[in-house]
C-alpha atoms as a PDB file:
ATOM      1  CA  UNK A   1      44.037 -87.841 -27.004  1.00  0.00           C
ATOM      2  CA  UNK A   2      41.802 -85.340 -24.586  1.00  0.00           C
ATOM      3  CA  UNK A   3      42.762 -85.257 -21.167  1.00  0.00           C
ATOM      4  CA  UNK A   4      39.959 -86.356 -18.465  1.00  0.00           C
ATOM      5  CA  UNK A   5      41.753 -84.783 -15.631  1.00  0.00           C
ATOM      6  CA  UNK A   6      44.315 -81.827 -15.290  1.00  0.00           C
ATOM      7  CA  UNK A   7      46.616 -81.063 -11.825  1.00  0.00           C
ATOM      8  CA  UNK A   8      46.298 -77.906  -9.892  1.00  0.00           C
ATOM      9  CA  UNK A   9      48.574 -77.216  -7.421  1.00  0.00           C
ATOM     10  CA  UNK A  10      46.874 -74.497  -4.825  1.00  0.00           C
ATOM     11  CA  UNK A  11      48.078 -74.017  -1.170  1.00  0.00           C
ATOM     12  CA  UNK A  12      45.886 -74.815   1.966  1.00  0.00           C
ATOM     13  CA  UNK A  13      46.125 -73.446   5.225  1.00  0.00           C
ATOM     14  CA  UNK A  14      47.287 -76.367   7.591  1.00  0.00           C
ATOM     15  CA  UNK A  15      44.273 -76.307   9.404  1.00  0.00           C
ATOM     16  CA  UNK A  16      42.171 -76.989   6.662  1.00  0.00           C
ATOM     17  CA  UNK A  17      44.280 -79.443   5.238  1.00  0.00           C
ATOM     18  CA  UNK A  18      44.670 -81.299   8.596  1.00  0.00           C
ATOM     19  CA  UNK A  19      40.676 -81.366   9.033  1.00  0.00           C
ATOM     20  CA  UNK A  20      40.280 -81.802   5.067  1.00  0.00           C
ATOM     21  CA  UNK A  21      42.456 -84.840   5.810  1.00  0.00           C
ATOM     22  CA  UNK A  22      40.025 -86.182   8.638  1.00  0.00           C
ATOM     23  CA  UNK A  23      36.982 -85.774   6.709  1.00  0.00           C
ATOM     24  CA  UNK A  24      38.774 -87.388   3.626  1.00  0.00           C
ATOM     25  CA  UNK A  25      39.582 -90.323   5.995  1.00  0.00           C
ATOM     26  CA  UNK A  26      36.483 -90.613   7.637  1.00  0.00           C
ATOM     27  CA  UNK A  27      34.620 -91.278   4.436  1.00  0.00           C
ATOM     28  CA  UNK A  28      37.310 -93.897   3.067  1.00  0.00           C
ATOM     29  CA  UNK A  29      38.830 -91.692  -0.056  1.00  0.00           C
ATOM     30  CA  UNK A  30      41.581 -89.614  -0.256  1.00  0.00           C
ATOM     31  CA  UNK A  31      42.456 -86.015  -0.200  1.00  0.00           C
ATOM     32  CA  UNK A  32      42.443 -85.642  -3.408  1.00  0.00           C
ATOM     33  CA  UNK A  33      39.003 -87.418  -4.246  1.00  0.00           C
ATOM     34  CA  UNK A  34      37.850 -85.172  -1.458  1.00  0.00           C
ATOM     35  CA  UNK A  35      38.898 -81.900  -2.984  1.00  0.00           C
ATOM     36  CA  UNK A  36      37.421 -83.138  -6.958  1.00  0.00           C
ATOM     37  CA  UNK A  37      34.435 -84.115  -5.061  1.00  0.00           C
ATOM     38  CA  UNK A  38      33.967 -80.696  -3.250  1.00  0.00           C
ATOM     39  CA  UNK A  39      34.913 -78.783  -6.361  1.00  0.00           C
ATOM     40  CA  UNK A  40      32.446 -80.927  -8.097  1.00  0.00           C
ATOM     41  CA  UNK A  41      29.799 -80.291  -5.656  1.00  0.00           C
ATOM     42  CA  UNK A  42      30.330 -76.702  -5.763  1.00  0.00           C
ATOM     43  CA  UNK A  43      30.095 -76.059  -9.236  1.00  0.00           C
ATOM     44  CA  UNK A  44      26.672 -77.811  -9.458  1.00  0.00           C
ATOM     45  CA  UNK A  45      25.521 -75.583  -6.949  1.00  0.00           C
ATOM     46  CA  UNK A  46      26.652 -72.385  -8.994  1.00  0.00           C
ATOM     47  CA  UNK A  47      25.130 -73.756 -12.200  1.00  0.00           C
ATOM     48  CA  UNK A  48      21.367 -74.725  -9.994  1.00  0.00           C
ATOM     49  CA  UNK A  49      21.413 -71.484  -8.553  1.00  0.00           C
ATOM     50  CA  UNK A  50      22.242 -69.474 -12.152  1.00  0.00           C
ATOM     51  CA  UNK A  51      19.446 -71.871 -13.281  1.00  0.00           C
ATOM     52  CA  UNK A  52      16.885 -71.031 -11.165  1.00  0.00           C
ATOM     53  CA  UNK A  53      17.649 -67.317 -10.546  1.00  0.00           C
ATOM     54  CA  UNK A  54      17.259 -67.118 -14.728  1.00  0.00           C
ATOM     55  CA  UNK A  55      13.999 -69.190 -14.964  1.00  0.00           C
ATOM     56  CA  UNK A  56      12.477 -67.455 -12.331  1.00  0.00           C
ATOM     57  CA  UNK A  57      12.514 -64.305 -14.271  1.00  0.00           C
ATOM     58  CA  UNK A  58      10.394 -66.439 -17.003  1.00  0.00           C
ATOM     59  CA  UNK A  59       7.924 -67.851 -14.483  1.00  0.00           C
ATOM     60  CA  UNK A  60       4.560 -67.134 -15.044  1.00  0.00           C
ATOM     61  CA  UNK A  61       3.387 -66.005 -11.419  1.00  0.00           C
ATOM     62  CA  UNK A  62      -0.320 -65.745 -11.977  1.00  0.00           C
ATOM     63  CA  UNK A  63      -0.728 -69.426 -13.029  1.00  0.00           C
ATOM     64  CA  UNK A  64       1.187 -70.506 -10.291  1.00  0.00           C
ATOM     65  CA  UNK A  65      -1.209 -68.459  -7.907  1.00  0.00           C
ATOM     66  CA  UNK A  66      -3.592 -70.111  -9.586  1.00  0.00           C
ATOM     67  CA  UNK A  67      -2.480 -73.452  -9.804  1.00  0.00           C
ATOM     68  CA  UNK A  68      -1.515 -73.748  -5.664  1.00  0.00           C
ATOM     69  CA  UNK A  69      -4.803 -71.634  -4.411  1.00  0.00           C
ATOM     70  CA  UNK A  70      -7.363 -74.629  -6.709  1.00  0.00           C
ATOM     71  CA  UNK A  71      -9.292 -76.593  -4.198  1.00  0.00           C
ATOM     72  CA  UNK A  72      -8.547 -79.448  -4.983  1.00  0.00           C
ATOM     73  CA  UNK A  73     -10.292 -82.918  -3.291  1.00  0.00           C
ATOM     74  CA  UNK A  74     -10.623 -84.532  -6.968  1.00  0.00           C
ATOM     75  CA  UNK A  75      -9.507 -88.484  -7.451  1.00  0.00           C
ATOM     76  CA  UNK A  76      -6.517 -89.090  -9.291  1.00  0.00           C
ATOM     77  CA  UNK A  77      -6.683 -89.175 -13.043  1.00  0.00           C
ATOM     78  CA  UNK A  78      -6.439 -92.924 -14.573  1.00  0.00           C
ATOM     79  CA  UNK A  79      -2.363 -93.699 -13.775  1.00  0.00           C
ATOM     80  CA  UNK A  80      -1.731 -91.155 -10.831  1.00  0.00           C
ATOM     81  CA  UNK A  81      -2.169 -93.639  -8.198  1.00  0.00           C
ATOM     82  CA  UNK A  82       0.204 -94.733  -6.209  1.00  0.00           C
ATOM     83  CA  UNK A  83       1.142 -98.646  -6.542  1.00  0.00           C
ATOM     84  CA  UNK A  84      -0.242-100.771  -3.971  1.00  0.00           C
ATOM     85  CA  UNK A  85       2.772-101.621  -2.427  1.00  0.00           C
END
């Protein structure tokens, strides 16, 4: 059986913990949810910027130059509209 979730015990100061608290009770979960949730949030972050900061070394700069200095002013192509609503 894999595990979906693991404990780690880690100290807070009690500031943080008291306004961690707060914030965890203001938005109806718990400490705990609060602290996955963070942690989750975090990580994602990491992995975006590693992301970008590698694909941006693959970018080719010259079409994109090209691409946002076009003039533009043409109709959309059959399916680009925007619905009527």
């Amino acid at each position: 059986m894999t595990a979906t979730a693991s404990t780690y015990p880690f100290r807070l100061p009690l500031s943080i913990k008291t306004e961690a608290e707060k914030l965890a009770a203001a938005q109806s979960t718990t400490l705990d949810q609060l602290v996955a949730t963070t942690a989750a949030d975090r990580v994602a972050a990491s992995r975006n910027a590693t992301y970008f900061s590698e694909r941006s070394g693959k970018a080719d700069w010259e079409a994109f130059d090209r691409l946002i200095s076009r003039q533009g002013g043409e109709p959309p192509c059959p399916g680009d509209a925007l619905p009527a609503s």
